[in-house]
C-alpha atoms as a PDB file:
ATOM      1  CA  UNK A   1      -7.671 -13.988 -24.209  1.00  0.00           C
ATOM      2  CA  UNK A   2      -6.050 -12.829 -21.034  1.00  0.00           C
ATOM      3  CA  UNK A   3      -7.936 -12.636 -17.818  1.00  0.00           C
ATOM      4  CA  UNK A   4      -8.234  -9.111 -17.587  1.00  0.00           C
ATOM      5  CA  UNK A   5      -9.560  -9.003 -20.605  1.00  0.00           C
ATOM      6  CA  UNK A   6     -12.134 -11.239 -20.462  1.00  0.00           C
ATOM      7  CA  UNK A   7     -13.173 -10.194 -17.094  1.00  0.00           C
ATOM      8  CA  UNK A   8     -13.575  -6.464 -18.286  1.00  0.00           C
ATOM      9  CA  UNK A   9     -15.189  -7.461 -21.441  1.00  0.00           C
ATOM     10  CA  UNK A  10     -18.267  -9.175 -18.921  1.00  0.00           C
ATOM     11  CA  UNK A  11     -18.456  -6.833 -16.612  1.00  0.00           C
ATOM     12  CA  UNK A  12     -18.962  -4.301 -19.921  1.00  0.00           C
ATOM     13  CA  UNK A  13     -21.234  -6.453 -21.132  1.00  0.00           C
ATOM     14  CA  UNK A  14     -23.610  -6.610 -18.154  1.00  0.00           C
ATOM     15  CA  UNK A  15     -22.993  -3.242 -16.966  1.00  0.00           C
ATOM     16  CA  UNK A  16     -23.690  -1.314 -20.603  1.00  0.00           C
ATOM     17  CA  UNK A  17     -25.738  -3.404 -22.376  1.00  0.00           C
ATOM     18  CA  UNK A  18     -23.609  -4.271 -25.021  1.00  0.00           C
ATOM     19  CA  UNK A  19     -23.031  -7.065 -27.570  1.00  0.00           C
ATOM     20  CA  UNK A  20     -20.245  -8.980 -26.579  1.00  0.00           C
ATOM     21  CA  UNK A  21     -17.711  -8.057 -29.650  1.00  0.00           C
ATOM     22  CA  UNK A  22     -17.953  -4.320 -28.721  1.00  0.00           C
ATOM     23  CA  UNK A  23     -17.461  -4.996 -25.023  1.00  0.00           C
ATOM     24  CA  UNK A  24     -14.193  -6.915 -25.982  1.00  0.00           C
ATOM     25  CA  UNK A  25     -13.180  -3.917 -28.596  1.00  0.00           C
ATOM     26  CA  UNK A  26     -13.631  -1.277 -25.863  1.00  0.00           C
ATOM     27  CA  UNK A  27     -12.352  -3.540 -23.090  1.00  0.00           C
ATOM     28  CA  UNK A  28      -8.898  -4.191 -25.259  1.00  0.00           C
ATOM     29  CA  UNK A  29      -8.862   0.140 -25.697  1.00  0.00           C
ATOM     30  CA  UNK A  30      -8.976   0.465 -22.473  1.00  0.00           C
ATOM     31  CA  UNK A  31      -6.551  -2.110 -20.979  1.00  0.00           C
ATOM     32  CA  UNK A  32      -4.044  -0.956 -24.045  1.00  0.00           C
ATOM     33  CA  UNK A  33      -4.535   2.583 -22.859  1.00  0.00           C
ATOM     34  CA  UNK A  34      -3.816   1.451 -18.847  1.00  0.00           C
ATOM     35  CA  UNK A  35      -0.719  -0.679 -20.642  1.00  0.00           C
ATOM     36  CA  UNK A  36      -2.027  -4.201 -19.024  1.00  0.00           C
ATOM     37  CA  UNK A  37      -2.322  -5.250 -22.794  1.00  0.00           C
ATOM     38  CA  UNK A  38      -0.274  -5.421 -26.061  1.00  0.00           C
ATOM     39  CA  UNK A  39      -1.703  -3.883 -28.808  1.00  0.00           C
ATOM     40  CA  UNK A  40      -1.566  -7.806 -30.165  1.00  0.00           C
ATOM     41  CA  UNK A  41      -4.240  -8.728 -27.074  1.00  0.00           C
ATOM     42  CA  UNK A  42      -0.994 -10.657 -24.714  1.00  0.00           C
ATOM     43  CA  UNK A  43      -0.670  -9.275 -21.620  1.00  0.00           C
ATOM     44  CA  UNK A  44       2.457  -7.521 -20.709  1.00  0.00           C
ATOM     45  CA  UNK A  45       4.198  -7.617 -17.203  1.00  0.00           C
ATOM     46  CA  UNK A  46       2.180  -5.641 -14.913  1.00  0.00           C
ATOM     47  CA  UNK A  47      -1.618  -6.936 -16.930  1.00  0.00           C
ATOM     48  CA  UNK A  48      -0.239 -10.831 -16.132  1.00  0.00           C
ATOM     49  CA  UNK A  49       0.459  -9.212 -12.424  1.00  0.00           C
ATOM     50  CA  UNK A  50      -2.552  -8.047 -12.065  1.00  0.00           C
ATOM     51  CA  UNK A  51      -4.761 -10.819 -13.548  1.00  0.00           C
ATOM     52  CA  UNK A  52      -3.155 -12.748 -10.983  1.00  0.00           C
ATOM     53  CA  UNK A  53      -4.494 -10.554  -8.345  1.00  0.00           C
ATOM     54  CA  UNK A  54      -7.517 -12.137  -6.356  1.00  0.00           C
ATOM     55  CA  UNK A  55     -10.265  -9.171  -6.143  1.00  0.00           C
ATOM     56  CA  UNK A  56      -9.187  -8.839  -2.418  1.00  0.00           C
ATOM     57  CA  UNK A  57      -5.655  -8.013  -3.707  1.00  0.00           C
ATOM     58  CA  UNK A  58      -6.904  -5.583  -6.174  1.00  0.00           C
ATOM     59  CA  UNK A  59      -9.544  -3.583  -4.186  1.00  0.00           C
ATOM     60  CA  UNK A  60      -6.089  -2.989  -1.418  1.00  0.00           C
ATOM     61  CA  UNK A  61      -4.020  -1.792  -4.515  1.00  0.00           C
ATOM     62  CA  UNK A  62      -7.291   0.717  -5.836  1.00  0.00           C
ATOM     63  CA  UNK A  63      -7.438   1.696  -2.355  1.00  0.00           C
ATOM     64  CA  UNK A  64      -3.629   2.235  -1.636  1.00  0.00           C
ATOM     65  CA  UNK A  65      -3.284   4.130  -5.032  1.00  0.00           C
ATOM     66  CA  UNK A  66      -6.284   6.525  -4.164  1.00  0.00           C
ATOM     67  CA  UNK A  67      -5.155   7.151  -0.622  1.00  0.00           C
ATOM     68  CA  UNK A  68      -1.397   8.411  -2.777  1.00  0.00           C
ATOM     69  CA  UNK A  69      -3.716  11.006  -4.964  1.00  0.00           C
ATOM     70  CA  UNK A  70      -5.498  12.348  -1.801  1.00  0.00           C
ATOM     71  CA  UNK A  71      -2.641  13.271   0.078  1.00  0.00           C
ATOM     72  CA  UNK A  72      -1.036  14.863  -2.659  1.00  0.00           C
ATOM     73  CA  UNK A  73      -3.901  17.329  -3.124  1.00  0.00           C
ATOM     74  CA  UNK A  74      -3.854  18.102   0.262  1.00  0.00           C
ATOM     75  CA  UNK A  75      -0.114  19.755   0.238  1.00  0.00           C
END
């Protein structure tokens, strides 16, 4: 299991109230759909980048990507 995965299958877990096979289902979904994961559950090139990210290193990168989208819809 990579890290992302098993970090977003928790944090679906705790956060919805779910059993911990349909967290992991909807977790894989919805790192497939962002294409950190394989549709085989191995993370690709940018999901092993990122699961290598501390959470400091992440939360700049979130931050970085949503100051991009806000300028844009300003011009």
């Amino acid at each position: 299991m990579s890290v992302l995965l098993k970090r977003l299958t928790f944090q679906l877990a705790s956060k919805e109230n779910l059993s911990f096979d349909k967290a992991e289902k909807m977790a894989k979904t919805i790192l497939i759909k962002r294409g950190h994961l394989n549709e085989d559950g191995t993370a690709t090139y940018r999901g092993a980048v990122r699961g290598a990210m501390t959470p400091l290193q992440r939360h700049l990168d979130r931050k970085a990507r949503y100051a991009k989208k806000k300028k844009k819809k300003r011009i």
